[in-house]
N, C-alpha and C. Protein backbone atom coordinates (compact mmCIF):
# COMPACT_ATOMS: atom_id res chain seq x y z
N UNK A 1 0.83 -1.21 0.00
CA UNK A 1 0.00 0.00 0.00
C UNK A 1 0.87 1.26 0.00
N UNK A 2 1.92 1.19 1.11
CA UNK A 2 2.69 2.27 0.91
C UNK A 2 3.45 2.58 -0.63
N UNK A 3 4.01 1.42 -1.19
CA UNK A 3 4.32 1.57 -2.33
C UNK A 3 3.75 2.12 -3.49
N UNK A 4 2.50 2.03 -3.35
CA UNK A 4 1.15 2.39 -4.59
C UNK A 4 1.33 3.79 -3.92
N UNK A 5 1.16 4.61 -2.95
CA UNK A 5 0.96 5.57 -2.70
C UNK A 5 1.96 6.40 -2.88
N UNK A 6 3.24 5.84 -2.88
CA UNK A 6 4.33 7.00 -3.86
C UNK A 6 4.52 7.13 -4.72
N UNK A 7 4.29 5.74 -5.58
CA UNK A 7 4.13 6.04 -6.66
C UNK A 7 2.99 6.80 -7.32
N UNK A 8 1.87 7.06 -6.93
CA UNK A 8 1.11 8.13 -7.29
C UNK A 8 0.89 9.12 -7.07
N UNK A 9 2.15 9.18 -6.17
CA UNK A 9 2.78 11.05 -5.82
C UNK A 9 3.53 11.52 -6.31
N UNK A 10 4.20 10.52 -7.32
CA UNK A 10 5.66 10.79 -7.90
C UNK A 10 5.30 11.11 -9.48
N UNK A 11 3.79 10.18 -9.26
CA UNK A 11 3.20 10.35 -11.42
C UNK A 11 2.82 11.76 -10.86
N UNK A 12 1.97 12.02 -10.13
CA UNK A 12 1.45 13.76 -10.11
C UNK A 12 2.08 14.64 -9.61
N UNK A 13 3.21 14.46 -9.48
CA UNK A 13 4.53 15.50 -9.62
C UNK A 13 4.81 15.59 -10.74
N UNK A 14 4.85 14.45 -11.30
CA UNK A 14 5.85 14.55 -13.11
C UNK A 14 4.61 15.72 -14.02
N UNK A 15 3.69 14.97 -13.57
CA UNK A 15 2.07 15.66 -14.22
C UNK A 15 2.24 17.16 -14.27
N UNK A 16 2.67 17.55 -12.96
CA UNK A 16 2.63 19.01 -13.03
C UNK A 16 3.86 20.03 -13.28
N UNK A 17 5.04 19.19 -13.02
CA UNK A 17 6.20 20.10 -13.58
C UNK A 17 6.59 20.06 -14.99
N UNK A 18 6.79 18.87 -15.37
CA UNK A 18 7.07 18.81 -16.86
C UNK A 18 8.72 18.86 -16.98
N UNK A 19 9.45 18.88 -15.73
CA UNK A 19 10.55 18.98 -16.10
C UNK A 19 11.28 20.57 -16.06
N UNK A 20 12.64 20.69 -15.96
CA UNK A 20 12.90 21.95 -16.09
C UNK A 20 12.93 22.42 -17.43
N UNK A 21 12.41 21.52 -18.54
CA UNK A 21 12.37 22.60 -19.46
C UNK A 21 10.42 23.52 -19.29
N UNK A 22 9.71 23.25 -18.62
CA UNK A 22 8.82 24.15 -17.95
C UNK A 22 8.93 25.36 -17.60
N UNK A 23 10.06 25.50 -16.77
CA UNK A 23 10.73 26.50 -16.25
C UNK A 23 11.37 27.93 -17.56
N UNK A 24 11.43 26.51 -18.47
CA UNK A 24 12.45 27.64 -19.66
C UNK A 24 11.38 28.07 -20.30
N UNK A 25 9.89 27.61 -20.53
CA UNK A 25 8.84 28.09 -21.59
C UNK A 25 8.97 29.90 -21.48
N UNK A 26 9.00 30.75 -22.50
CA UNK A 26 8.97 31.88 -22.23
C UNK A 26 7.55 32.41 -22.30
N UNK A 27 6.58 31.34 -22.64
CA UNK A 27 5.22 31.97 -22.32
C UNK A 27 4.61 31.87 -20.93
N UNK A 28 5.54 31.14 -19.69
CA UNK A 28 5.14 31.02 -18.96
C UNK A 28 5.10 32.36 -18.23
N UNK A 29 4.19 33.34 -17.86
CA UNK A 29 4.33 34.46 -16.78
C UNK A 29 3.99 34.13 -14.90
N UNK A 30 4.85 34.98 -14.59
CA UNK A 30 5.61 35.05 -12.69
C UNK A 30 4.79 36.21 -12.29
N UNK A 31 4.77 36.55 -11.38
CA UNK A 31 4.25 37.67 -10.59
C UNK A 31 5.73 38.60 -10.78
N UNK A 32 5.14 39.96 -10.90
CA UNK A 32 5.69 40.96 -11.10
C UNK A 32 6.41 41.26 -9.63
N UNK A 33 7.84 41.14 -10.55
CA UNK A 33 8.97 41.74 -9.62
C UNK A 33 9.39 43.41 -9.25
N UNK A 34 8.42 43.88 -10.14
CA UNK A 34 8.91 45.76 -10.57
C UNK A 34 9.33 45.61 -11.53
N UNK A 35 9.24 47.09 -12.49
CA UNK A 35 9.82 47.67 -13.42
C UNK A 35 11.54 48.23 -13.30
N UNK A 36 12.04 47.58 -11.76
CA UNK A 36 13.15 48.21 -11.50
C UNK A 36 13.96 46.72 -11.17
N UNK A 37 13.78 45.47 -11.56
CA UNK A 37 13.99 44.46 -10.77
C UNK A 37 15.94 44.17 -10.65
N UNK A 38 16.17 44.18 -9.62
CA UNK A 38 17.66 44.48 -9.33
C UNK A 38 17.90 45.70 -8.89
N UNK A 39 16.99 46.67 -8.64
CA UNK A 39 17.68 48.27 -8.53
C UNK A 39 16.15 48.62 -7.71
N UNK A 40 16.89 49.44 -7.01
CA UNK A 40 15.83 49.92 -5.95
C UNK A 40 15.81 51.65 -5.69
N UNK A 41 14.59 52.07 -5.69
CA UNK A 41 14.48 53.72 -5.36
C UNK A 41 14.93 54.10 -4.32
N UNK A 42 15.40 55.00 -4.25
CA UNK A 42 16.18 55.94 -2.74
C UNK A 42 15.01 55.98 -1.95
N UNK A 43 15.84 55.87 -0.82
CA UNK A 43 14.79 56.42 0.48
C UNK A 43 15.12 57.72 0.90
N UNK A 44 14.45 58.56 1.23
CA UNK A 44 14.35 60.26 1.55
C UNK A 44 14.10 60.51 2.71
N UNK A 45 15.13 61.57 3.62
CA UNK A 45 14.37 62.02 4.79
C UNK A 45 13.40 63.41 4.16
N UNK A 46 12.40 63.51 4.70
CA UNK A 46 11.89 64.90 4.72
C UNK A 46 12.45 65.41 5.70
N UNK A 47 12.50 66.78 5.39
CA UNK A 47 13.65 67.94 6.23
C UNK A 47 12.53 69.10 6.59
N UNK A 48 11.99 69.03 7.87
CA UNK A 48 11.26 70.15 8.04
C UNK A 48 11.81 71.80 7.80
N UNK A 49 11.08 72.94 7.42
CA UNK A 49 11.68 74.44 7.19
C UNK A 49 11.93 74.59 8.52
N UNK A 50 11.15 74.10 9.16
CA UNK A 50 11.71 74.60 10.91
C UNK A 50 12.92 74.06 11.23
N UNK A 51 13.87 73.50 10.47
CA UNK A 51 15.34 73.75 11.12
C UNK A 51 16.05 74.45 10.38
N UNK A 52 15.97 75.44 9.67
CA UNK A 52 16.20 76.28 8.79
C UNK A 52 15.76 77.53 9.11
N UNK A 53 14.69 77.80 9.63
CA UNK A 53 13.77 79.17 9.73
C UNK A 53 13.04 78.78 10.66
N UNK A 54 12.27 80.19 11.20
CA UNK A 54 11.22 80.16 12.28
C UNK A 54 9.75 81.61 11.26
N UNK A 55 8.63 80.79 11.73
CA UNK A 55 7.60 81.51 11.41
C UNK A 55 7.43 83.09 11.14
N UNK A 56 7.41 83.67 10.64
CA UNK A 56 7.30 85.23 10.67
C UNK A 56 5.96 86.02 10.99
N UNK A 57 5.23 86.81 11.20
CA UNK A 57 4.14 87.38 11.77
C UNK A 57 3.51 87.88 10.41
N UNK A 58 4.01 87.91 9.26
CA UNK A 58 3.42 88.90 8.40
C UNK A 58 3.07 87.21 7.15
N UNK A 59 2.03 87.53 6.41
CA UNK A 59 1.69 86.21 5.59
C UNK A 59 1.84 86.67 4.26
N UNK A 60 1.96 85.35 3.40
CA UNK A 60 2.54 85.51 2.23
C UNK A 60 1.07 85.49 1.51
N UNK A 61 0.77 85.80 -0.22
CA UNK A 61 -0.17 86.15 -0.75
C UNK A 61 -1.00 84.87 -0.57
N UNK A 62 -0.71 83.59 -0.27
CA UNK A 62 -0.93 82.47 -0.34
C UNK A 62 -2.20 82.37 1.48
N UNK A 63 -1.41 83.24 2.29
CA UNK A 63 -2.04 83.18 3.33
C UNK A 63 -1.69 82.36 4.72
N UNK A 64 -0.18 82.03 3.87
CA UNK A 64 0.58 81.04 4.98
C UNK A 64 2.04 82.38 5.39
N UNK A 65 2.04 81.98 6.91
CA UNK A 65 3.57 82.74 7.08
C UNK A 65 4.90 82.61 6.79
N UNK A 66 5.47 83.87 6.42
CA UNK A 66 6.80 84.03 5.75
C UNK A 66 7.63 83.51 6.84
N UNK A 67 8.35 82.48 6.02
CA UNK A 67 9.55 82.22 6.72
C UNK A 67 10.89 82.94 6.87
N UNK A 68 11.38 82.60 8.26
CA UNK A 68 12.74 83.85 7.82
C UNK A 68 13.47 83.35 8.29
N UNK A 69 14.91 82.98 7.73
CA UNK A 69 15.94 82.03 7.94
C UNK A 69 16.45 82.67 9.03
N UNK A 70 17.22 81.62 9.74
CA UNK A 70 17.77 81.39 11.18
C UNK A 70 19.30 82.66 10.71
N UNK A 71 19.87 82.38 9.98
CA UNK A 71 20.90 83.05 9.28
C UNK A 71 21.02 84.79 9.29
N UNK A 72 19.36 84.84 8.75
CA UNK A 72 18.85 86.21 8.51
C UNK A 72 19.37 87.44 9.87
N UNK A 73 19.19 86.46 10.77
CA UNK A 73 20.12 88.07 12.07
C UNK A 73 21.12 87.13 12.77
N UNK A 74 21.49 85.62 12.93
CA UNK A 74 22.71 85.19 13.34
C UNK A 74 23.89 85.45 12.49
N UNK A 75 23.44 85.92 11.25
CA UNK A 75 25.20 86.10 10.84
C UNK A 75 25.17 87.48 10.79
N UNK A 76 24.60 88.10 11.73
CA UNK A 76 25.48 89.89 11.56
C UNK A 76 24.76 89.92 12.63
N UNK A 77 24.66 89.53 14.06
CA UNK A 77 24.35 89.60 15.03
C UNK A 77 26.00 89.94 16.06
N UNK A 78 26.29 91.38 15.78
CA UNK A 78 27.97 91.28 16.41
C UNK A 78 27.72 92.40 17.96
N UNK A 79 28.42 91.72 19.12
CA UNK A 79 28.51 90.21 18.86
C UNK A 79 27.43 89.35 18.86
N UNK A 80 28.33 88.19 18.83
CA UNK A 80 27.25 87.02 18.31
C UNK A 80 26.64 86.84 20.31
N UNK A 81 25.68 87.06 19.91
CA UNK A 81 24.75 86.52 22.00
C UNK A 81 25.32 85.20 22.52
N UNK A 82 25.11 85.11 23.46
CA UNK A 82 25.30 83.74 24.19
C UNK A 82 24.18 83.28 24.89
N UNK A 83 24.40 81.95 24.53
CA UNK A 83 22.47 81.04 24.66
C UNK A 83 22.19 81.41 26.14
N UNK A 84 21.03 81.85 26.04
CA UNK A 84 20.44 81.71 27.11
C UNK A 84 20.24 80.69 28.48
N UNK A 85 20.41 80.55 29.71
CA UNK A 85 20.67 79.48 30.56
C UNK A 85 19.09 79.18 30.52
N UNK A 86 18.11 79.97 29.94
CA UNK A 86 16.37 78.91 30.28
C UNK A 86 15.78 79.54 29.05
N UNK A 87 14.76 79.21 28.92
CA UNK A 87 13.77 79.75 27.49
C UNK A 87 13.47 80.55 28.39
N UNK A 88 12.89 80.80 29.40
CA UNK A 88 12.25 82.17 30.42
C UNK A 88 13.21 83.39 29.89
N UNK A 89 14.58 83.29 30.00
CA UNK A 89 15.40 84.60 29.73
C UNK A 89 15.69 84.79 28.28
N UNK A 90 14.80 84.09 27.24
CA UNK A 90 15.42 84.15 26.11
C UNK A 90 14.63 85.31 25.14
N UNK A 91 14.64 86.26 24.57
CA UNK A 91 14.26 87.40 24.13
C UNK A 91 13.85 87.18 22.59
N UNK A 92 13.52 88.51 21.69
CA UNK A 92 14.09 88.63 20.62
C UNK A 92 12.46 87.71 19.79
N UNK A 93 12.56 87.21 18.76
CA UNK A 93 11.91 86.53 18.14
C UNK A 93 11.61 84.91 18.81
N UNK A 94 12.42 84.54 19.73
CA UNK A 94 12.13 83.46 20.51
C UNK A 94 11.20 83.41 21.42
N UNK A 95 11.25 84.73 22.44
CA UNK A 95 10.54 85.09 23.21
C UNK A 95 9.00 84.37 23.28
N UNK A 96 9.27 83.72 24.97
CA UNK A 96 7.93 82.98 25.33
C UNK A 96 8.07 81.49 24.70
N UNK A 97 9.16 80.90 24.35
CA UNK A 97 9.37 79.58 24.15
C UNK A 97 9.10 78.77 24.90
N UNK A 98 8.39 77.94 24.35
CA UNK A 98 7.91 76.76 25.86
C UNK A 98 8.69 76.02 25.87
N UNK A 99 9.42 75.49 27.20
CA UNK A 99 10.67 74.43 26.95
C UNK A 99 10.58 73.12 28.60
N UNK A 100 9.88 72.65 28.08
CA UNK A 100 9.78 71.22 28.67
C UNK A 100 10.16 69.47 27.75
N UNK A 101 11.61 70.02 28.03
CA UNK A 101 12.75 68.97 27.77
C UNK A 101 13.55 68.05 28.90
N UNK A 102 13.02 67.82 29.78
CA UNK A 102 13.45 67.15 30.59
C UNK A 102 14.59 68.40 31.86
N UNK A 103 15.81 67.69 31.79
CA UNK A 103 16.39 68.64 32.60
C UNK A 103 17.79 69.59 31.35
N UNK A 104 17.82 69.02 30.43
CA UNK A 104 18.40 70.02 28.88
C UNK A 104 18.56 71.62 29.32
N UNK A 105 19.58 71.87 28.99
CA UNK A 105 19.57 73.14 28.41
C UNK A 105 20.03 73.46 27.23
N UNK A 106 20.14 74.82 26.88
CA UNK A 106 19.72 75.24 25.76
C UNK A 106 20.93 75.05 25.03
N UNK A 107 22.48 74.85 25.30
CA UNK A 107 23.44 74.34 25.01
C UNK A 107 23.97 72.74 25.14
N UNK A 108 22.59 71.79 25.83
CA UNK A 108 23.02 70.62 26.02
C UNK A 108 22.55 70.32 24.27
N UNK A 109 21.79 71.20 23.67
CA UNK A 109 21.70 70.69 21.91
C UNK A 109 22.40 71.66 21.07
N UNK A 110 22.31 72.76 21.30
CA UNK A 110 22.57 74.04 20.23
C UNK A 110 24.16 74.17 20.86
N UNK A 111 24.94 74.33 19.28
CA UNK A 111 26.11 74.66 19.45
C UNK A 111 26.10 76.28 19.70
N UNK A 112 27.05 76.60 21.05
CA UNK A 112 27.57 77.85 21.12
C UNK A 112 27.69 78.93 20.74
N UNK A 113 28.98 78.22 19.31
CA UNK A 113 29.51 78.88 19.06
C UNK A 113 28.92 79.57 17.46
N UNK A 114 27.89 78.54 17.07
CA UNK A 114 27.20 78.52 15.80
C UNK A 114 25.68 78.16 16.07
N UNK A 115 24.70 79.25 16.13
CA UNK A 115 23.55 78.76 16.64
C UNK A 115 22.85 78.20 15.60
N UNK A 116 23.25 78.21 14.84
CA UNK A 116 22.69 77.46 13.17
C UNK A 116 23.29 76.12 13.16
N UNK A 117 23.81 75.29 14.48
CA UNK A 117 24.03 74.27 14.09
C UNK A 117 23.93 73.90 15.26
N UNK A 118 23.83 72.34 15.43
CA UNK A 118 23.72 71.71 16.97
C UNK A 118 24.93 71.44 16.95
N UNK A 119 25.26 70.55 18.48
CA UNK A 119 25.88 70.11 19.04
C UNK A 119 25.79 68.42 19.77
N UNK A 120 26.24 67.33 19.13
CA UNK A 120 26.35 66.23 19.84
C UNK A 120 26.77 66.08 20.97
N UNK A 121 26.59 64.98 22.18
CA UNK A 121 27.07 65.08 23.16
C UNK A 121 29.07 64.43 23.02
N UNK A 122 29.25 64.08 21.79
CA UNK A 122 30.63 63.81 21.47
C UNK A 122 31.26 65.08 21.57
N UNK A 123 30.86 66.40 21.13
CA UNK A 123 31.29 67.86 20.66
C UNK A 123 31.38 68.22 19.22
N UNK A 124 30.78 67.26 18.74
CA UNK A 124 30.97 67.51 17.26
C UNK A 124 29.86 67.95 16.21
N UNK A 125 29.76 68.85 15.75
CA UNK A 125 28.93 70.17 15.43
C UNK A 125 28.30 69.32 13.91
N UNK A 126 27.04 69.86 14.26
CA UNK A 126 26.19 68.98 13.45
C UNK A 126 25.03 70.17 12.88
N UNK A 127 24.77 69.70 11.78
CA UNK A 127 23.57 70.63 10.78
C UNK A 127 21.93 70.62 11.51
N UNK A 128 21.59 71.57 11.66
CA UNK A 128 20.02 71.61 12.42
C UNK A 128 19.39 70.44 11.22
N UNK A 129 19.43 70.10 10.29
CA UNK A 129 18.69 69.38 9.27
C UNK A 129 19.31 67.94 9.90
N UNK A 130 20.02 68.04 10.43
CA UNK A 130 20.49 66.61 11.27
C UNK A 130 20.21 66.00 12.39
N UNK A 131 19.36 66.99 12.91
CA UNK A 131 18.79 67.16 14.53
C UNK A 131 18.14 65.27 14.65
N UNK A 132 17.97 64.69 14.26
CA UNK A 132 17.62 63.21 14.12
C UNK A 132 18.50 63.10 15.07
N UNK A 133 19.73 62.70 14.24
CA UNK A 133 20.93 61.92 14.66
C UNK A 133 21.41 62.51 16.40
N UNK A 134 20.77 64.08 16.95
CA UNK A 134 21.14 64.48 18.20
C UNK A 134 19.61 63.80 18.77
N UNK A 135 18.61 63.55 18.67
CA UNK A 135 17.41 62.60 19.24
C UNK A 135 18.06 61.51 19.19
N UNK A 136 18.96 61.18 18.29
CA UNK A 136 18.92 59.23 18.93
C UNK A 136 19.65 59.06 19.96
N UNK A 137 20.31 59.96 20.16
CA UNK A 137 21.53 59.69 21.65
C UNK A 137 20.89 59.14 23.15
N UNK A 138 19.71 59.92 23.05
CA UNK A 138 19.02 59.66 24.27
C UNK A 138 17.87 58.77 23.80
N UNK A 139 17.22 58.85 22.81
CA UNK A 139 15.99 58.11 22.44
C UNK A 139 16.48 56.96 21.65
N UNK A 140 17.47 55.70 22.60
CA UNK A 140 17.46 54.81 21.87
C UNK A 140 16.29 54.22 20.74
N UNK A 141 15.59 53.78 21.71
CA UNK A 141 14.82 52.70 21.64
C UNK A 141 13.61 53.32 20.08
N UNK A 142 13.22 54.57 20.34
CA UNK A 142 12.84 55.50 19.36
C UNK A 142 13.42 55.11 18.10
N UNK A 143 14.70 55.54 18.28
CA UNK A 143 15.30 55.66 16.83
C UNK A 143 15.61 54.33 16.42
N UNK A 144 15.73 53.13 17.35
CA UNK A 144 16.07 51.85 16.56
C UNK A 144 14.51 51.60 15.52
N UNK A 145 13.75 51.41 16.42
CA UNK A 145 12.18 51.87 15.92
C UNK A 145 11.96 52.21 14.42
N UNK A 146 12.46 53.47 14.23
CA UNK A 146 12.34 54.86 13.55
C UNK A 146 13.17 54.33 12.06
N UNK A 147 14.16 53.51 12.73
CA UNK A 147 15.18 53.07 11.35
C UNK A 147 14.42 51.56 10.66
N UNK A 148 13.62 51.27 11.51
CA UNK A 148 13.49 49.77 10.75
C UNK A 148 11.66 50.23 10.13
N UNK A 149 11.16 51.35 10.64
CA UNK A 149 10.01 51.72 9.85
C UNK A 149 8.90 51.40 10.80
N UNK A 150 9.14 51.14 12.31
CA UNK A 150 8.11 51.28 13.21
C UNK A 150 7.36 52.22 13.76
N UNK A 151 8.39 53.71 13.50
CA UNK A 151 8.18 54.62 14.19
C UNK A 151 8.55 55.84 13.42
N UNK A 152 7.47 56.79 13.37
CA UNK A 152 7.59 57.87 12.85
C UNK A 152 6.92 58.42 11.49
N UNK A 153 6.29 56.46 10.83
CA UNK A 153 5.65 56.97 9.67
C UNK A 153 6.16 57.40 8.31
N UNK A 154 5.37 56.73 7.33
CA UNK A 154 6.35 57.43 5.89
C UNK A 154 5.32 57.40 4.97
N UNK A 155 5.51 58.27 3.67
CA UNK A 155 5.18 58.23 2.47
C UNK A 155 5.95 57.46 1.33
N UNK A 156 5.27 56.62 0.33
CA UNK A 156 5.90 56.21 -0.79
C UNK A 156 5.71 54.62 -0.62
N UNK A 157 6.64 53.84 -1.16
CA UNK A 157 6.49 52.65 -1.23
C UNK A 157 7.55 52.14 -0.21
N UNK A 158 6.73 50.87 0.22
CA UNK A 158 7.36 49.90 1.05
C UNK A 158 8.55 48.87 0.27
N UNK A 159 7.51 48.11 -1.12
CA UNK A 159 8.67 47.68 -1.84
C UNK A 159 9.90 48.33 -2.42
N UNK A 160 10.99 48.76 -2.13
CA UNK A 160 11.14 49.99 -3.12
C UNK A 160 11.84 49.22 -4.34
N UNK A 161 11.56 48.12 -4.65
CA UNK A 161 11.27 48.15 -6.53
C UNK A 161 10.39 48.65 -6.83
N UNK A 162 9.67 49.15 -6.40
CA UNK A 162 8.25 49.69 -7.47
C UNK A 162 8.27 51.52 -7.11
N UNK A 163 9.15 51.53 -5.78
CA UNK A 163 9.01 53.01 -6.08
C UNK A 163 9.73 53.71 -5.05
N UNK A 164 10.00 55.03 -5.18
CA UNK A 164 10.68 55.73 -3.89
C UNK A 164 10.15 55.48 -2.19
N UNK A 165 10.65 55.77 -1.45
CA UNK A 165 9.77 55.95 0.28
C UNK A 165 10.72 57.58 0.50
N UNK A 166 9.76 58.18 1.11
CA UNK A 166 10.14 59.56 1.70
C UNK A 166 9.86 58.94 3.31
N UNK A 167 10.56 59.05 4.41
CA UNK A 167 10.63 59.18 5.92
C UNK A 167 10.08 60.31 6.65
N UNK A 168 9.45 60.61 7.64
CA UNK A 168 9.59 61.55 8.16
C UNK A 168 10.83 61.80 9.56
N UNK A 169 11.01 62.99 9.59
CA UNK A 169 11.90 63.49 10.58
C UNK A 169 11.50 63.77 11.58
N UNK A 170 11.90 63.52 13.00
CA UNK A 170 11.63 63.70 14.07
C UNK A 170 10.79 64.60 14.61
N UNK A 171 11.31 65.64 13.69
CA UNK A 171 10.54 67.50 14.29
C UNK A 171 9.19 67.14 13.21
N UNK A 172 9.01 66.40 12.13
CA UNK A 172 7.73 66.75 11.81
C UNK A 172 6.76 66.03 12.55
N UNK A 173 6.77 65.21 13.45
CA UNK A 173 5.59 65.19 14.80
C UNK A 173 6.12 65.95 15.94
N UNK A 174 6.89 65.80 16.81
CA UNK A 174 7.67 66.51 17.75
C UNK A 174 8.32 67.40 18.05
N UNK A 175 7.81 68.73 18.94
CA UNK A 175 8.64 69.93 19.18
C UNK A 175 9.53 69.37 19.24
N UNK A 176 11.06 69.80 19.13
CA UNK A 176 12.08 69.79 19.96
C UNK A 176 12.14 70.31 21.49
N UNK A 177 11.55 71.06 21.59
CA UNK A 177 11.87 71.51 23.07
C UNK A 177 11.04 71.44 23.76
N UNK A 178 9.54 70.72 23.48
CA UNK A 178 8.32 70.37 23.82
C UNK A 178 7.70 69.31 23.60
N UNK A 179 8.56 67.78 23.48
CA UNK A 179 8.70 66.82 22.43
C UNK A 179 7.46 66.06 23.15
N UNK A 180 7.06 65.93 24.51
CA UNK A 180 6.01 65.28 25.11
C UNK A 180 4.39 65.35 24.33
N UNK A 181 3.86 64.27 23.55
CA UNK A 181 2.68 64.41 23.10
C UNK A 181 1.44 64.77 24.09
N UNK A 182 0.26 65.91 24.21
CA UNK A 182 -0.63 66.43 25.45
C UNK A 182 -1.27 64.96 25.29
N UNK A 183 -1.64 64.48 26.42
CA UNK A 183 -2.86 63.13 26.83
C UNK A 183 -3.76 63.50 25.65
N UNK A 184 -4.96 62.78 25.06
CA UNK A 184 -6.30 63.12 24.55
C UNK A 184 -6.70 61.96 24.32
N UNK A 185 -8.74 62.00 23.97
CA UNK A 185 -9.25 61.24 24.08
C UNK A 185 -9.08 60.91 22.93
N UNK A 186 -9.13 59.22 22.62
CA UNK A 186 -9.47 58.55 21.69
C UNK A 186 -10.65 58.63 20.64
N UNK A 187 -10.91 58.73 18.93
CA UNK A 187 -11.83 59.05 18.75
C UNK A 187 -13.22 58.07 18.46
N UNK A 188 -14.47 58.08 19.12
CA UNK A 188 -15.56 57.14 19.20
C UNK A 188 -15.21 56.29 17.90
N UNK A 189 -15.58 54.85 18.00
CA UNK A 189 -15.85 53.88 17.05
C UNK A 189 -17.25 54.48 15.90
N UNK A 190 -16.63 53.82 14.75
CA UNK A 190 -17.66 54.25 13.78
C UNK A 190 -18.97 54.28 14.26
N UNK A 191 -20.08 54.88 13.83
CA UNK A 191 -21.30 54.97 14.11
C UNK A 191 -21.93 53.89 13.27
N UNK A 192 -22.89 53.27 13.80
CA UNK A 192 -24.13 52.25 12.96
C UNK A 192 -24.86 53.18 12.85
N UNK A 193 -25.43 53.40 11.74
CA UNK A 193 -26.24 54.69 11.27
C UNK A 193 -27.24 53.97 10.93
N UNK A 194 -27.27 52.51 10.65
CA UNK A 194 -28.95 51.82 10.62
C UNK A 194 -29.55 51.79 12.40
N UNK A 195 -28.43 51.73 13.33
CA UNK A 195 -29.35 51.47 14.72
C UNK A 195 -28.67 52.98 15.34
N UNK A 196 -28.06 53.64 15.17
CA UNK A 196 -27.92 54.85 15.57
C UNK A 196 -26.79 55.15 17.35
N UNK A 197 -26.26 53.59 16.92
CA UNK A 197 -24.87 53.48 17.84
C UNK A 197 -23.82 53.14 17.37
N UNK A 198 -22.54 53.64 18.21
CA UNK A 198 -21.21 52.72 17.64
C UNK A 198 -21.09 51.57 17.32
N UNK A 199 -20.72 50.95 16.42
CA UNK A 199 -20.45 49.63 16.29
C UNK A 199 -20.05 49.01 17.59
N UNK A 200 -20.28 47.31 17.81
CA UNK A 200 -19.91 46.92 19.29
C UNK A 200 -20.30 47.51 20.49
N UNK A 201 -20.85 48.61 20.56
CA UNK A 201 -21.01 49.17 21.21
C UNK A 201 -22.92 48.94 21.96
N UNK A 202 -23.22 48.41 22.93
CA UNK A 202 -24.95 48.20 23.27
C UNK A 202 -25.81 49.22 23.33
N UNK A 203 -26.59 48.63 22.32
CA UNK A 203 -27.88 49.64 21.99
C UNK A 203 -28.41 50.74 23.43
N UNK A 204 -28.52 51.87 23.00
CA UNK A 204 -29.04 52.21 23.98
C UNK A 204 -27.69 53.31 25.12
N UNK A 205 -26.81 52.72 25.22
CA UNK A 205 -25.43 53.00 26.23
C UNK A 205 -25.25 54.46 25.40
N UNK A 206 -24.94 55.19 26.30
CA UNK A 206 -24.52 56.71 26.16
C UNK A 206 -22.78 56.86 25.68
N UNK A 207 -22.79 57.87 24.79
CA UNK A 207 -21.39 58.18 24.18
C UNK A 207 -20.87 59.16 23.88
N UNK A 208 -21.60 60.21 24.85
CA UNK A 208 -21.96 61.80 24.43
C UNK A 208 -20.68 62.09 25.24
C-alpha cells in the first residue's frame, strides 16, 4: 500500500512540472517583480523648514507665514549673544518659548559657538537638518524603531522596486523643546447609522 501511494505522488509530480524545461517556456508568466527588478528607489528624509527658519508674523499672498531664515540676524548679530541658561530669559523673536525637555539646556543641543548648528554630546557640530541623529543619543529605543520603519511613519512605497519611500523626521511630529505628546481622548468607534450606535457598542449605552 505504501508503495502504490508513492508512486502516485511521484506520477502527479511529473504531471505538473514537466521537467525543467517548464521552467524555460517563455510563455510562462511570474508575478511581477517591478519595473526596476535588481535596482531599488532611494529612500528620503523629509527635512522640516523649521530647522532652517522660524515663522514670521506677516503672511505671504498664499495666506501662509513668511519664513525667515535662522541666518537672517545670526550672521550679523555682532557680537554674536550667548544662549540663554532657560527659554524664560530668552528674548528677541524666541521670546515665550515653551521648553519642557526634561532637565536640557539650551546648550546641552545648540552649538555655542554657531547657533545654526547643533551640538552632539561627542562635541561635534552637526547641521540643524540633522537634529535626528542628536534625538537618537538619548531616544534609543525610538530611533532603533524609527530606522526599521516602526516609528515615525512614511510616504511612498514599502517595496522599493516599485518606487521611492520619503521618511519623516523627528521634528515633523515633535517639538524639539516640547517633544512630550498632550494626553487626549481617543476618537468614538464608527457609528451604525442603521441602529444609531457605535459599532460593538450596546444599543441604547450613552457616548456623548
Amino acid at each position: 500500500m505504501r508503495r502504490a501511494l508513492i508512486f502516485v505522488m511521484f506520477a502527479l509530480a511529473s504531471l505538473g512540472c514537466d521537467g525543467p524545461a517548464r521552467y524555460a517556456d517563455p510563455t510562462r508568466t511570474f508575478a511581477d517583480a517591478g519595473a526596476r527588478d535588481g535596482e531599488t528607489f532611494p529612500v528620503t528624509l523629509h527635512v522640516p523648514r523649521s530647522t532652517t527658519a522660524i515663522e514670521g508674523t506677516v503672511l505671504d499672498p498664499h495666506g501662509e507665514p513668511v519664513e525667515v531664515r535662522c541666518v537672517t540676524c545670526h550672521a550679523v548679530l555682532q557680537p554674536p549673544p550667548a544662549l540663554p541658561v532657560s527659554a524664560q530669559s530668552i528674548g528677541g523673536p524666541h521670546a515665550g518659548l515653551r521648553f519642557e525637555h526634561g532637565d536640557n539646556a539650551c546648550a546641552s543641543c545648540h552649538n555655542p559657538a554657531h547657533f545654526d548648528r547643533l551640538r552632539l554630546a561627542t562635541g561635534e557640530s552637526i547641521a540643524m537638518t540633522d537634529a535626528f541623529r542628536l534625538c537618537g543619543q538619548c531616544h534609543g529605543p525610538q530611533r532603533r524603531d524609527w530606522e526599521h520603519g516602526a516609528h515615525g511613519g512614511m510616504n511612498g512605497h514599502w517595496d522599493l522596486h516599485r518606487g521611492p519611500r520619503v521618511r519623516n523626521h523627528c521634528i515633523d511630529c515633535h517639538d524639539p523643546h516640547a517633544p512630550r505628546f498632550p494626553r487626549f481622548m481617543p476618537m468614538p468607534p464608527p457609528r451604525d447609522v442603521a441602529h444609531g450606535a457605535p459599532h460593538g457598542a450596546p444599543h441604547g449605552a450613552s457616548h456623548e
